[in-house]
C-alpha atoms as a PDB file:
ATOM      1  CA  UNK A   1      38.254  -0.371 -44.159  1.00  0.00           C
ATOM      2  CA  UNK A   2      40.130   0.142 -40.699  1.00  0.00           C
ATOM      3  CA  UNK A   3      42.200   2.386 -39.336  1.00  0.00           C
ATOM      4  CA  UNK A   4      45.469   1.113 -40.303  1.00  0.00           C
ATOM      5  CA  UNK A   5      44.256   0.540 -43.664  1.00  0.00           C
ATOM      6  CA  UNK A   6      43.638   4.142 -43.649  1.00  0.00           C
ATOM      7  CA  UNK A   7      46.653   5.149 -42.411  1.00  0.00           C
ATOM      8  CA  UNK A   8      48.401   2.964 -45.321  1.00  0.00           C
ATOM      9  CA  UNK A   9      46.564   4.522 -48.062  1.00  0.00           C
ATOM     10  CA  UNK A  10      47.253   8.022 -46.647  1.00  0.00           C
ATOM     11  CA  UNK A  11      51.388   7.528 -45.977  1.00  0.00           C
ATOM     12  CA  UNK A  12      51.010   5.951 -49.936  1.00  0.00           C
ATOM     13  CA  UNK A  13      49.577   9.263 -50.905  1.00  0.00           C
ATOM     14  CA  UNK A  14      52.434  10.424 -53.704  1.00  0.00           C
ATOM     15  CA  UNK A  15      52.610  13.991 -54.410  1.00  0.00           C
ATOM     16  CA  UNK A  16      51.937  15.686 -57.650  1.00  0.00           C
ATOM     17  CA  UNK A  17      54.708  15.782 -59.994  1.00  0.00           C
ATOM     18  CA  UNK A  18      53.709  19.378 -60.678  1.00  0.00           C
ATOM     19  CA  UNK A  19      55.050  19.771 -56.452  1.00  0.00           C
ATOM     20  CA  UNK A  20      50.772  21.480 -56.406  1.00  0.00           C
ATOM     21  CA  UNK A  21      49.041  20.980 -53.122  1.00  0.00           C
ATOM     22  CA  UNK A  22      46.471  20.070 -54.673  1.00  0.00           C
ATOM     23  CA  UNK A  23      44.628  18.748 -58.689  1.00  0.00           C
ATOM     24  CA  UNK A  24      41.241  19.528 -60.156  1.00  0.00           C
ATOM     25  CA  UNK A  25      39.606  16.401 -61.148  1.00  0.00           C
ATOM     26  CA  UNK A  26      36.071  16.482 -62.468  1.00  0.00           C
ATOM     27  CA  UNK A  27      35.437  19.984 -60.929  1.00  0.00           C
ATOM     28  CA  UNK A  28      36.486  18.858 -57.899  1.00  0.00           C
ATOM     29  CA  UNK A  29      39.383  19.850 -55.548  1.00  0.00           C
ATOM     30  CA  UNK A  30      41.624  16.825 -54.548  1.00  0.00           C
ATOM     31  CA  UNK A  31      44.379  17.750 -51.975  1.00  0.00           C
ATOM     32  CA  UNK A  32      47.513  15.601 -51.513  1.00  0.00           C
ATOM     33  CA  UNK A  33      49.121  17.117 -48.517  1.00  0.00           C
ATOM     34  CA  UNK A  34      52.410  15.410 -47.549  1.00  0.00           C
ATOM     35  CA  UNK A  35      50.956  13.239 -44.652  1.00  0.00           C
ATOM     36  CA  UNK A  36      55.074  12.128 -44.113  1.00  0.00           C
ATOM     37  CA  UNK A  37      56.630  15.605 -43.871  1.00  0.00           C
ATOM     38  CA  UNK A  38      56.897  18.449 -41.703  1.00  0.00           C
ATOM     39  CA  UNK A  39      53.685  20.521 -40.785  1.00  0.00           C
ATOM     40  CA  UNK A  40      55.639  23.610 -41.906  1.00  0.00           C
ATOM     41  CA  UNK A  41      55.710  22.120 -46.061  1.00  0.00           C
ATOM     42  CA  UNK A  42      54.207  23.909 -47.809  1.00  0.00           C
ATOM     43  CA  UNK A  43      51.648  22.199 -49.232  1.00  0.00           C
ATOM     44  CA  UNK A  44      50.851  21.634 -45.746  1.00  0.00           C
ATOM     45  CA  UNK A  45      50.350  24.827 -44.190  1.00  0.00           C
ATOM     46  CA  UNK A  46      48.002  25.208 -47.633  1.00  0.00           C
ATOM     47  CA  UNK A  47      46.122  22.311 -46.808  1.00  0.00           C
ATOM     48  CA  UNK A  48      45.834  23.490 -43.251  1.00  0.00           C
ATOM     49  CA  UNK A  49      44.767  26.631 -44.220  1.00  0.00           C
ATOM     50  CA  UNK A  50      42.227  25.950 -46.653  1.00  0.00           C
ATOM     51  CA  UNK A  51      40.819  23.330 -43.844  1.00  0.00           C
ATOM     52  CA  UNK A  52      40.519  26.378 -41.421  1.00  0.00           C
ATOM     53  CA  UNK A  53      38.749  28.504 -44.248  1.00  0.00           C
ATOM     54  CA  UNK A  54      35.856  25.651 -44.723  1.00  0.00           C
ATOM     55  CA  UNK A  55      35.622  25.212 -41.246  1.00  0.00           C
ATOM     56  CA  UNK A  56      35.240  28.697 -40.606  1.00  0.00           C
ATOM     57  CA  UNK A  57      32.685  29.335 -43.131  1.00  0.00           C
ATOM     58  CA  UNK A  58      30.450  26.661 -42.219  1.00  0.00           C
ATOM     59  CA  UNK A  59      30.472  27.767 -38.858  1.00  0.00           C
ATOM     60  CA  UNK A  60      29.849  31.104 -40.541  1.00  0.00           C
ATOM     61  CA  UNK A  61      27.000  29.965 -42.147  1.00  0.00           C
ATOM     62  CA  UNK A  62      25.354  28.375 -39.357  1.00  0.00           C
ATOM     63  CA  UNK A  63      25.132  31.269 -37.415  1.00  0.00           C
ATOM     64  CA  UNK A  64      23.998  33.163 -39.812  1.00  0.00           C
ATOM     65  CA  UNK A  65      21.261  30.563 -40.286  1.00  0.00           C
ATOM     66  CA  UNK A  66      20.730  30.318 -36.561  1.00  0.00           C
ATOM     67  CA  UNK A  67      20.534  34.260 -35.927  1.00  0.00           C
ATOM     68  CA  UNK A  68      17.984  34.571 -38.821  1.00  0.00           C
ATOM     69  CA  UNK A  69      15.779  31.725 -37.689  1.00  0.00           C
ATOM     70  CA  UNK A  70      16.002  33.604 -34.215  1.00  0.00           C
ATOM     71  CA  UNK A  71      14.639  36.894 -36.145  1.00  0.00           C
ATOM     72  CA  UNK A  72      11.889  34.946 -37.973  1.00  0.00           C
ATOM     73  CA  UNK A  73      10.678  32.810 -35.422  1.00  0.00           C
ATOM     74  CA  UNK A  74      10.867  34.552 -31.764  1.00  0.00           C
ATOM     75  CA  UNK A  75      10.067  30.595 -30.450  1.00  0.00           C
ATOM     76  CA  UNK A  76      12.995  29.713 -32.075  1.00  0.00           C
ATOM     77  CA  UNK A  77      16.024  28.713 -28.996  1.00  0.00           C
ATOM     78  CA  UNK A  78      18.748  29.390 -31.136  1.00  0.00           C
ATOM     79  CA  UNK A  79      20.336  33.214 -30.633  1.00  0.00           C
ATOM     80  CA  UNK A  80      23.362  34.441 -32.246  1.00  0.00           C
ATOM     81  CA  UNK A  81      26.404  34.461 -30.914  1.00  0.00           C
ATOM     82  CA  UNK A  82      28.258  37.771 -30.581  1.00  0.00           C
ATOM     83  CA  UNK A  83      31.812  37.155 -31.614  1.00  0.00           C
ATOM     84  CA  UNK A  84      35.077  39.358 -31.694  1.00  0.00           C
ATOM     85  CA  UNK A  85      36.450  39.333 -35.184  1.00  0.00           C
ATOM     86  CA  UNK A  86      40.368  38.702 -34.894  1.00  0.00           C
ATOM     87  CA  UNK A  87      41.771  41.961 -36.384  1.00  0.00           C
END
């Protein structure tokens, strides 16, 4: 599938009757932002946000995994990185 096809299926997306961001289907989580409307919707700033939560705690997690790896194995060339926290 290319890129336009992609785009297609996306812009074809049709949002819940229910007007949810997203359905459960099979355990599963399946979003249905509105690719067509304004970033503000929202079911888009939901989507967004829910994008920046997983993204934040895999990166979360890998640091975590990094900074004990560091601890267990002083070969090891990953260190943690010291971050603010946004208050």
């Amino acid at each position: 599938m290319n890129c336009t096809e992609r785009i297609g299926i996306l812009a074809n997306n049709e949002p819940l009757s229910s007007g949810d961001a997203f359905e459960i289907v099979e355990g599963v989580q399946i979003w249905r932002p509105r690719w067509g409307a304004n970033i503000n919707h929202k079911v888009n700033t939901l989507y967004i946000a829910a994008v920046t939560q997983q993204v934040w705690d895999n990166e979360m997690v890998l640091e975590l995994t990094f900074a004990l790896q560091s601890l267990t194995d002083p070969a090891s060339p990953y260190k943690p990185i010291r971050r603010k926290t946004p208050r």
